[in-house]
Protein backbone atom coordinates (compact mmCIF):
# COMPACT_ATOMS: atom_id res chain seq x y z
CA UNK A 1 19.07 -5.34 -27.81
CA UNK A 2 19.63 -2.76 -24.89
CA UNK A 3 15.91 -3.51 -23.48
CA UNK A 4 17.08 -7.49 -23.27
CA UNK A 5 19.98 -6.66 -21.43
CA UNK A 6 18.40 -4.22 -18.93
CA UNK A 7 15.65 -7.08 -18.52
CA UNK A 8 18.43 -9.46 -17.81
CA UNK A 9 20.93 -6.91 -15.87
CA UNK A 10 17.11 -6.85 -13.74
CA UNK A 11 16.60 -10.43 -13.31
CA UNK A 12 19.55 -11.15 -11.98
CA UNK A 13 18.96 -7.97 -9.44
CA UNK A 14 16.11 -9.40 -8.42
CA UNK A 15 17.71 -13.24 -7.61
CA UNK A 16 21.20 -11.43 -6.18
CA UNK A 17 18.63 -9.18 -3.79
CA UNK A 18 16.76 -12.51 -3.30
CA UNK A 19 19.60 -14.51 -2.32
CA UNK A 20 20.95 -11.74 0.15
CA UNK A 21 17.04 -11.10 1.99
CA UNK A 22 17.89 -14.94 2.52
CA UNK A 23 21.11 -14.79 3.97
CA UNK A 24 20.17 -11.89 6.11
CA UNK A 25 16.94 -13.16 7.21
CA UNK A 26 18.92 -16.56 7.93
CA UNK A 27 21.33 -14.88 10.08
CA UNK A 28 18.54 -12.38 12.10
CA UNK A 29 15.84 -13.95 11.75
CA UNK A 30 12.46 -12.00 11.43
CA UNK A 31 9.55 -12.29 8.67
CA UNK A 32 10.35 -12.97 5.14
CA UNK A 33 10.83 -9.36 2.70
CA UNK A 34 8.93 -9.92 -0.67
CA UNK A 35 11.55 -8.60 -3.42
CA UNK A 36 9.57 -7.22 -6.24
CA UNK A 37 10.28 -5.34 -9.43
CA UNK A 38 8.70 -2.30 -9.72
CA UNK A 39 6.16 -1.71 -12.49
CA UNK A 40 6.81 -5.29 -13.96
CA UNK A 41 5.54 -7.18 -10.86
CA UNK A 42 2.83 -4.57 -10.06
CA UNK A 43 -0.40 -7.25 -9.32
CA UNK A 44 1.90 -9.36 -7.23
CA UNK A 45 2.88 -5.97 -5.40
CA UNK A 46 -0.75 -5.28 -4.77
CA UNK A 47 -1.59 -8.68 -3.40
CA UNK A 48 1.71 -8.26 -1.60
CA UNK A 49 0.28 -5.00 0.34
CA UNK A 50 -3.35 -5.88 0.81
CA UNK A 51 -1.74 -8.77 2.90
CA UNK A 52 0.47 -6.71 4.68
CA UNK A 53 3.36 -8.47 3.82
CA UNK A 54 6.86 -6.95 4.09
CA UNK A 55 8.21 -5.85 0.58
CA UNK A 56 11.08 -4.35 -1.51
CA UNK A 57 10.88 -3.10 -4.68
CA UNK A 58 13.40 -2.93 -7.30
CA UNK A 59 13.23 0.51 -9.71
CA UNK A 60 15.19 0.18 -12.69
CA UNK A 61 17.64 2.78 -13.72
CA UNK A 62 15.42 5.10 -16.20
CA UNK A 63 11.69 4.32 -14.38
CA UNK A 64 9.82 6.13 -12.27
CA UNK A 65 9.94 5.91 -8.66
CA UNK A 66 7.14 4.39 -6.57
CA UNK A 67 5.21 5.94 -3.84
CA UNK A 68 5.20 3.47 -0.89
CA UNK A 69 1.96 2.76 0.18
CA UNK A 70 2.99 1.74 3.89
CA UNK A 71 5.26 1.28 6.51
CA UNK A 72 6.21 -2.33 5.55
CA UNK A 73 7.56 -1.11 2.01
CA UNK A 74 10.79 0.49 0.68
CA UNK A 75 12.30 0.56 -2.98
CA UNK A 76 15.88 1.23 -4.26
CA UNK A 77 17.01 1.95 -7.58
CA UNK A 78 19.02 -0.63 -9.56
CA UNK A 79 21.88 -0.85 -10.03
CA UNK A 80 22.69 -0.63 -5.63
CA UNK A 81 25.32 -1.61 -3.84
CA UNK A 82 24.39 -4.36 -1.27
CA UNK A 83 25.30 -2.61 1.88
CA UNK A 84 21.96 -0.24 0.84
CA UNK A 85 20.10 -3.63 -0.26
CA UNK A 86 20.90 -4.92 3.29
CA UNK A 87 19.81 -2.01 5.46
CA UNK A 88 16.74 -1.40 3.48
CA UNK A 89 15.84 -5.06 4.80
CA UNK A 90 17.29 -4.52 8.34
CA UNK A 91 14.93 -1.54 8.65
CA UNK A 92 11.65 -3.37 6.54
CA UNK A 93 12.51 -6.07 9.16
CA UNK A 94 12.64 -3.99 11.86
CA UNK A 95 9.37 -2.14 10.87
CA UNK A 96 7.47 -5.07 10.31
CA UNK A 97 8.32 -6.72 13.77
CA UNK A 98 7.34 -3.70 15.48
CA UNK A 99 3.54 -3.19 14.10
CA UNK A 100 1.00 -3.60 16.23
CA UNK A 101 0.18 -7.54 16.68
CA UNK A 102 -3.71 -6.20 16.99
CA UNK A 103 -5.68 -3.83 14.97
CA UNK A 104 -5.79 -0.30 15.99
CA UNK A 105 -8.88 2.54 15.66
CA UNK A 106 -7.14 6.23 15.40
CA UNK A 107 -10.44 7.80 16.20
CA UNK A 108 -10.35 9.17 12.39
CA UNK A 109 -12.68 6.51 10.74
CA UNK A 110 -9.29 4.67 9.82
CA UNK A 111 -8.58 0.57 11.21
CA UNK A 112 -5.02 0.18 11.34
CA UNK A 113 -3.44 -2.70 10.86
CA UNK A 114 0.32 -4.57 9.79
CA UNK A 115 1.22 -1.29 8.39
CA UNK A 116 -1.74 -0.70 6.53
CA UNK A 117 -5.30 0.56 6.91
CA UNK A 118 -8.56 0.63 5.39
CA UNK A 119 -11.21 3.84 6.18
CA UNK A 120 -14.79 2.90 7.88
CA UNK A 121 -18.04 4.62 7.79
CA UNK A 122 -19.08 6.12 11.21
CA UNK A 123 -21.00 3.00 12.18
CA UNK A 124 -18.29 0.46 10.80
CA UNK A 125 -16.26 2.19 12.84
CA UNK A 126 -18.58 1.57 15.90
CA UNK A 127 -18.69 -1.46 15.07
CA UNK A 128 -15.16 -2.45 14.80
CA UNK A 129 -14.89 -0.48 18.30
CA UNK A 130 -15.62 -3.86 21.05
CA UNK A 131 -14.05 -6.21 17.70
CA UNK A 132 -10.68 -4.58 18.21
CA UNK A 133 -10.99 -4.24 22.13
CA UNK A 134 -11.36 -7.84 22.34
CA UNK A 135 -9.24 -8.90 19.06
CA UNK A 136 -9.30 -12.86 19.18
CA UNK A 137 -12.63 -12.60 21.50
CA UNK A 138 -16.16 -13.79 20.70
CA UNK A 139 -18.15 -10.57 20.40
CA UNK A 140 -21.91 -11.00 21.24
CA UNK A 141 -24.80 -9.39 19.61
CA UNK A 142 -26.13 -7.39 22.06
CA UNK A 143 -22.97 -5.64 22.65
CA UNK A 144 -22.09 -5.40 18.88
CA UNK A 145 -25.80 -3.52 18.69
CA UNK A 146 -25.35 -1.81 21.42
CA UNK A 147 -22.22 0.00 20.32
CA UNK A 148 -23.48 0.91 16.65
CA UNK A 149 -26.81 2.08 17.86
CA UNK A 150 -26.29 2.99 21.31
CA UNK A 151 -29.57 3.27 23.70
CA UNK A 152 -31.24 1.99 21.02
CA UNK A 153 -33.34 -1.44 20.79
CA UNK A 154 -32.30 -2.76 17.32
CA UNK A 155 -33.06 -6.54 16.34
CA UNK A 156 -29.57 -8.66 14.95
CA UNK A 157 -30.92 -8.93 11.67
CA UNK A 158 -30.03 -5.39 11.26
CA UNK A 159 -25.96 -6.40 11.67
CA UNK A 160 -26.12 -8.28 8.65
CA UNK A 161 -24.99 -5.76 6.04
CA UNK A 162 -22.73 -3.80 8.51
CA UNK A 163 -21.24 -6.93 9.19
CA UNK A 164 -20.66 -7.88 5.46
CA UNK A 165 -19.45 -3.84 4.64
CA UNK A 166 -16.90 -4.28 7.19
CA UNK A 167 -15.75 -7.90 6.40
CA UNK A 168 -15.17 -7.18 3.30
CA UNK A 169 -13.40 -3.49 3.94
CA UNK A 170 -10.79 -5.40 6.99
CA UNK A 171 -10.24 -8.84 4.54
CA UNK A 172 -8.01 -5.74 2.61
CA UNK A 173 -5.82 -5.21 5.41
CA UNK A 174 -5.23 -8.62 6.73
CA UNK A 175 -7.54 -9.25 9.06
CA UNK A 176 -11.18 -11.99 9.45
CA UNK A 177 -13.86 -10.82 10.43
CA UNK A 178 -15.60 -14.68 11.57
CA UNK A 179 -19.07 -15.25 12.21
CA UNK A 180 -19.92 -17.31 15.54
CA UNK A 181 -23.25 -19.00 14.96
CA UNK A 182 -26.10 -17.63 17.93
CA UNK A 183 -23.75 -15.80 19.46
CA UNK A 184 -21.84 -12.78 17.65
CA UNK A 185 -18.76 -12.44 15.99
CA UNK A 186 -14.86 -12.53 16.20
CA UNK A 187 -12.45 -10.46 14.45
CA UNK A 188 -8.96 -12.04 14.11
CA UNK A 189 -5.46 -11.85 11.88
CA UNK A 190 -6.19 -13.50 8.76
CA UNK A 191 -4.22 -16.89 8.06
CA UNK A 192 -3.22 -17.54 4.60
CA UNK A 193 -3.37 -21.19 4.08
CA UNK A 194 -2.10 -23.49 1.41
């Protein structure tokens, strides 16, 4: 009987926190803050962070708490008082309109991005070098070889697996990582459509 009500005392948590991300995100403006429950919601919390999307999550009153994974996540423990709910999404919306609106290379074999990052190997991360200093830009061939094998005469065929490595390692962060037929490629934020 006691685990029914704390499910239902944490349902209603969850649409009361809801309701009041609305109102404040009505009245400020800003991106949308996912409200989650932490551990019950715990896949949609992982798709949640691997597309850099804003999020709160809810801790009930005997679990453990959660180690936030970036700068675009806080949690507070249930039960709260809504003047904590509503500063913890004044400062998740304040974070999250602040990150960089490119990706960033720390020079660490990390590519930062919406508050999260992903690690490359040393020549994904020579790769992603001319992708990130022209974010949104076609980058050709020759200077995507040049800069993983500099001085070097390498044919294009050989970007095919670094390519697909680091496609699939910035997809985790948020970003696309497009292929422009006979000419190079084009890294970009991803959209989520539908």
């Amino acid at each position: 009987m006691q685990l029914v009500e704390h499910e239902v005392l944490t349902d209603r948590s969850v649409a009361h926190i809801s309701l009041l991300e609305l109102e404040e995100r009505s009245a400020h403006g800003g991106p949308a803050i996912a409200i989650l429950r932490w551990p019950d919601h715990r896949n949609r919390i992982e798709e949640s962070r691997r597309a850099g999307e804003p999020r709160l999550l809810l801790v009930g009153p005997n679990d453990d708490p959660v180690v936030v994974a970036d700068d675009v996540e806080d949690w507070l423990r249930l039960p709260v008082d809504d003047r904590d709910v509503r500063m913890r999404l004044l400062r998740l919306r304040d974070r999250a309109t602040r990150l960089p609106r490119c990706p960033l290379l720390d020079g660490f074999g990390r590519l930062l991005f919406a508050g999260s990052w992903v690690g490359l190997s040393t020549i994904e991360e020579r790769l992603a070098r001319p992708l990130v200093d022209q974010f949104q830009r076609v980058v050709s061939y020759r200077e995507l070889l040049e800069a993983a094998w500099p001085g070097q005469h390498k044919d294009k065929i050989i970007l095919r697996p670094r390519i697909t490595g680091l496609r699939r390692r910035v997809t985790t962060i948020g970003l696309e990582l497009r292929s422009i037929r006979d000419v190079g490629h084009l890294l970009e934020a991803r959209t989520n459509v539908g």
